[in-house]
N, C-alpha and C. Protein backbone atom coordinates (compact mmCIF):
# COMPACT_ATOMS: atom_id res chain seq x y z
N UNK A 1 0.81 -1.19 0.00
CA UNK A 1 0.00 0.00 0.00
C UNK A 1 0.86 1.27 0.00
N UNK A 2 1.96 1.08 0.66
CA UNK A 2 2.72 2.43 0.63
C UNK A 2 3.56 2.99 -0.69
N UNK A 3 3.15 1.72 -1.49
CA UNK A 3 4.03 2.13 -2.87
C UNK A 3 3.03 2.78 -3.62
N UNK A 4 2.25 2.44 -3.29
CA UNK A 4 0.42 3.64 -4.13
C UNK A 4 1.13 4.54 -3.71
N UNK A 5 0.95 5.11 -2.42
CA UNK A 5 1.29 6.49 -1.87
C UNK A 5 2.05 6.93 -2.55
N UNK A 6 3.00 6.45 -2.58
CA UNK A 6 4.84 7.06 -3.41
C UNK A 6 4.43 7.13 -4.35
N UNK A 7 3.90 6.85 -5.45
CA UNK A 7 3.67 7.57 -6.76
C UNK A 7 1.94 8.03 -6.76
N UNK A 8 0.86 8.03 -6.27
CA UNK A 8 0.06 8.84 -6.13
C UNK A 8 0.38 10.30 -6.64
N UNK A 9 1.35 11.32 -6.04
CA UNK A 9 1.42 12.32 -6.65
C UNK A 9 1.93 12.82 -7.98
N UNK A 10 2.74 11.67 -8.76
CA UNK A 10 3.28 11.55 -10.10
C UNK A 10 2.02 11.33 -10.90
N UNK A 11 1.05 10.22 -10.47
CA UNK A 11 0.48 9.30 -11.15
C UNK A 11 -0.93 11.10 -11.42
N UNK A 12 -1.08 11.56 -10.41
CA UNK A 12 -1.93 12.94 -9.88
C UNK A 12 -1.45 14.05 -11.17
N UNK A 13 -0.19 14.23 -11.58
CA UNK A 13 0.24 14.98 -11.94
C UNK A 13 0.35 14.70 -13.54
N UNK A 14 0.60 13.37 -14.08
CA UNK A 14 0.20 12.67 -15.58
C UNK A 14 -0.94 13.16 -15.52
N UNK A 15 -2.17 12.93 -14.73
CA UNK A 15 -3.56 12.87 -14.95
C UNK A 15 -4.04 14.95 -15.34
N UNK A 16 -3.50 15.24 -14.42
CA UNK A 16 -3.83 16.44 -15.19
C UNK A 16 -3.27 17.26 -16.29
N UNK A 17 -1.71 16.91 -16.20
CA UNK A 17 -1.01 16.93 -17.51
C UNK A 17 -1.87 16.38 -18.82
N UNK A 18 -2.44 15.48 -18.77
CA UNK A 18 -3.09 14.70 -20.02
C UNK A 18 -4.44 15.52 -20.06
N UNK A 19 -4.95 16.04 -19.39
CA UNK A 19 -6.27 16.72 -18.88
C UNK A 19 -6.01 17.97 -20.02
N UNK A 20 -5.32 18.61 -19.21
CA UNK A 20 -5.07 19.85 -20.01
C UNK A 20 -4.81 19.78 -21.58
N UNK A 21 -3.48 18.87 -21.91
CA UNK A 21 -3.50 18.85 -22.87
C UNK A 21 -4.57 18.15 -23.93
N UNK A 22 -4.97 17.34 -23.65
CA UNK A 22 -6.56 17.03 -24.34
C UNK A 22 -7.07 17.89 -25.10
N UNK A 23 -7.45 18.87 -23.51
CA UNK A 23 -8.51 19.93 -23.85
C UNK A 23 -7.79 21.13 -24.85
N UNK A 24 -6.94 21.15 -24.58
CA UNK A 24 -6.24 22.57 -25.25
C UNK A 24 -6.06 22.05 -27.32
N UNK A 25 -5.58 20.38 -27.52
CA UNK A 25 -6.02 19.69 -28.48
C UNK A 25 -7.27 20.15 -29.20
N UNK A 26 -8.27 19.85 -27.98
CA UNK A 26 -9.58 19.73 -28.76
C UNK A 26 -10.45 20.83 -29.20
N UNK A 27 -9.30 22.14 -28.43
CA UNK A 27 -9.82 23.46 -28.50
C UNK A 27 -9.21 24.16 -29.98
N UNK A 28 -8.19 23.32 -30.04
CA UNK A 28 -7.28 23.74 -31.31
C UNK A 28 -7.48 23.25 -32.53
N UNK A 29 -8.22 21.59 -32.54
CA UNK A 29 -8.92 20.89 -33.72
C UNK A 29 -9.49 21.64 -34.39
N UNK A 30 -10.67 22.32 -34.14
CA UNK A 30 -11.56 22.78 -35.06
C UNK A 30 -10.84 24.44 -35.84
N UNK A 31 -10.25 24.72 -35.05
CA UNK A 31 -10.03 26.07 -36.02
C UNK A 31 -8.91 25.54 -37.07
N UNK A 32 -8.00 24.33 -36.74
CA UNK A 32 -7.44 23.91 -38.41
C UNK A 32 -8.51 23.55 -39.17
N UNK A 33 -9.47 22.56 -38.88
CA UNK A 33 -10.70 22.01 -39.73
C UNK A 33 -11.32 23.84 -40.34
N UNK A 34 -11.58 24.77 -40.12
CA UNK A 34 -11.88 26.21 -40.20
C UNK A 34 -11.30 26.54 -41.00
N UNK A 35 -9.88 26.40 -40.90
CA UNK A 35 -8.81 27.06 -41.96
C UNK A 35 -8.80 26.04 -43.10
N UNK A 36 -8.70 25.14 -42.36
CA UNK A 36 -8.77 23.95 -44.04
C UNK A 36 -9.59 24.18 -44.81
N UNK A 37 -10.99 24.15 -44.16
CA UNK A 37 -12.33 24.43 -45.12
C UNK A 37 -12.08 25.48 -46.01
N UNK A 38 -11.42 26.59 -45.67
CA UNK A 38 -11.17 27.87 -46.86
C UNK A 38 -10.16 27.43 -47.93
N UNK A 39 -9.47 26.62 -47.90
CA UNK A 39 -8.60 26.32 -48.85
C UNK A 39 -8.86 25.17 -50.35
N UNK A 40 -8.21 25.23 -51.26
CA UNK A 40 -8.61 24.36 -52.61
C UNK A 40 -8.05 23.28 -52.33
N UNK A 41 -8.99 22.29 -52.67
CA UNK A 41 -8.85 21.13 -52.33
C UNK A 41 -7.85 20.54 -53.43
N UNK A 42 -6.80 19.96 -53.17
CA UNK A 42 -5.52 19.44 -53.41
C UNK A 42 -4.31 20.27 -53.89
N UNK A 43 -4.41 21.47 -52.94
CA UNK A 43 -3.50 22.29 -53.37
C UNK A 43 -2.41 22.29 -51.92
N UNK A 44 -1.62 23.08 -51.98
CA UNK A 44 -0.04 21.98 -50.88
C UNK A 44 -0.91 22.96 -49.70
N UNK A 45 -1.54 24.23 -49.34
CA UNK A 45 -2.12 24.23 -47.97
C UNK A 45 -3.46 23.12 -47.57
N UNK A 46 -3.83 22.76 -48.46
CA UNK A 46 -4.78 21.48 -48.54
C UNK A 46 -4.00 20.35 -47.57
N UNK A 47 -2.89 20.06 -48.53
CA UNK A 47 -2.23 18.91 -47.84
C UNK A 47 -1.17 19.34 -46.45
N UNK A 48 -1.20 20.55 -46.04
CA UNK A 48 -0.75 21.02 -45.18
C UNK A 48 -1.32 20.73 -43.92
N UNK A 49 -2.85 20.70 -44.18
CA UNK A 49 -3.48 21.21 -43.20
C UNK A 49 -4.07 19.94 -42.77
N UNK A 50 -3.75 18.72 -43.90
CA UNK A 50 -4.36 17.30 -43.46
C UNK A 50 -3.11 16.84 -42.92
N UNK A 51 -2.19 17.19 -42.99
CA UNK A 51 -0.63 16.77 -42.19
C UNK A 51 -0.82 17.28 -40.72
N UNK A 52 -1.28 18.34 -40.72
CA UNK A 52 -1.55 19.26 -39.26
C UNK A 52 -2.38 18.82 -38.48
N UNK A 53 -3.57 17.97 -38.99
CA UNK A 53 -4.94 17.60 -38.48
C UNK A 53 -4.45 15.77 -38.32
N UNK A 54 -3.67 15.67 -39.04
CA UNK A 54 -3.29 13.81 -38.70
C UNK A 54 -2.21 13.79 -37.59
N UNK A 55 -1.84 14.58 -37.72
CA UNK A 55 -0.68 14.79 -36.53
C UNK A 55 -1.15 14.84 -34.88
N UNK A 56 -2.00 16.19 -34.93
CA UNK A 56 -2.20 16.80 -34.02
C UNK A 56 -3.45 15.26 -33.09
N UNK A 57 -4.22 14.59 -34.25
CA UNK A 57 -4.64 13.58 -33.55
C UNK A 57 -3.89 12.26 -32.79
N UNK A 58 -3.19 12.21 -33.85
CA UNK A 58 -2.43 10.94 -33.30
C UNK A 58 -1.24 11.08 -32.35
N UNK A 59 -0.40 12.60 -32.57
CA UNK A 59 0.21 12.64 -31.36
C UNK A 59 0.19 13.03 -29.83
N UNK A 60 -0.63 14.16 -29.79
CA UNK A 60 -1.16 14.74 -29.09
C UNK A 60 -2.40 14.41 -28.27
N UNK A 61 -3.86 14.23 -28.92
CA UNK A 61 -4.95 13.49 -28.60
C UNK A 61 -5.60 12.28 -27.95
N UNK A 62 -4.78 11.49 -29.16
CA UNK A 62 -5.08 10.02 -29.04
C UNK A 62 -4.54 9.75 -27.81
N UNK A 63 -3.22 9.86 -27.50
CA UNK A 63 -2.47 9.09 -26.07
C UNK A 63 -3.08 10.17 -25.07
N UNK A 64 -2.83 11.53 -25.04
CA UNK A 64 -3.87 12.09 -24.13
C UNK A 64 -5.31 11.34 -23.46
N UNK A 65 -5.99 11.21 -24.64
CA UNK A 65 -7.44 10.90 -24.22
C UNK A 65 -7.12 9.36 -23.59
N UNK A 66 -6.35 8.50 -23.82
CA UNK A 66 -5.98 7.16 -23.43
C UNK A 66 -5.57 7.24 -21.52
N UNK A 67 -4.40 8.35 -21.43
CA UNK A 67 -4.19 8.56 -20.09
C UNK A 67 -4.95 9.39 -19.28
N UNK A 68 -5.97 9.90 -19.72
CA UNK A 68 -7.02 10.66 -18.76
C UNK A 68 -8.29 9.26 -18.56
């Protein structure tokens, strides 16, 4: 039981680390989807902005939303 204790405040501190960043993710998703929408579809800010939006899910998001 005392080894809970000993990392309790690490384990406390991932959890809101992942918290935040989530949210700050999910606050940031939609205004690339915003900016994308204005742009021609298959032109290099096109593919810019699907590089930006595949990224931002899979690096950021995905393991976020996994550790919260």
């Amino acid at each position: 039981m005392s080894s809970l204790a000993e990392i309790y405040p690490y384990l406390k501190t991932i959890h809101i680390l992942s918290i935040t960043l989530w949210m700050l993710g999910m606050l940031y998703l939609p205004r690339i989807y915003a900016y994308h929408a204005d742009t021609l579809a298959g032109s290099d800010t096109d593919t810019t902005f699907q590089t930006m939006e595949e990224r931002l899910l899979r690096s950021l998001l995905t393991p976020c939303m996994i550790l919260v």
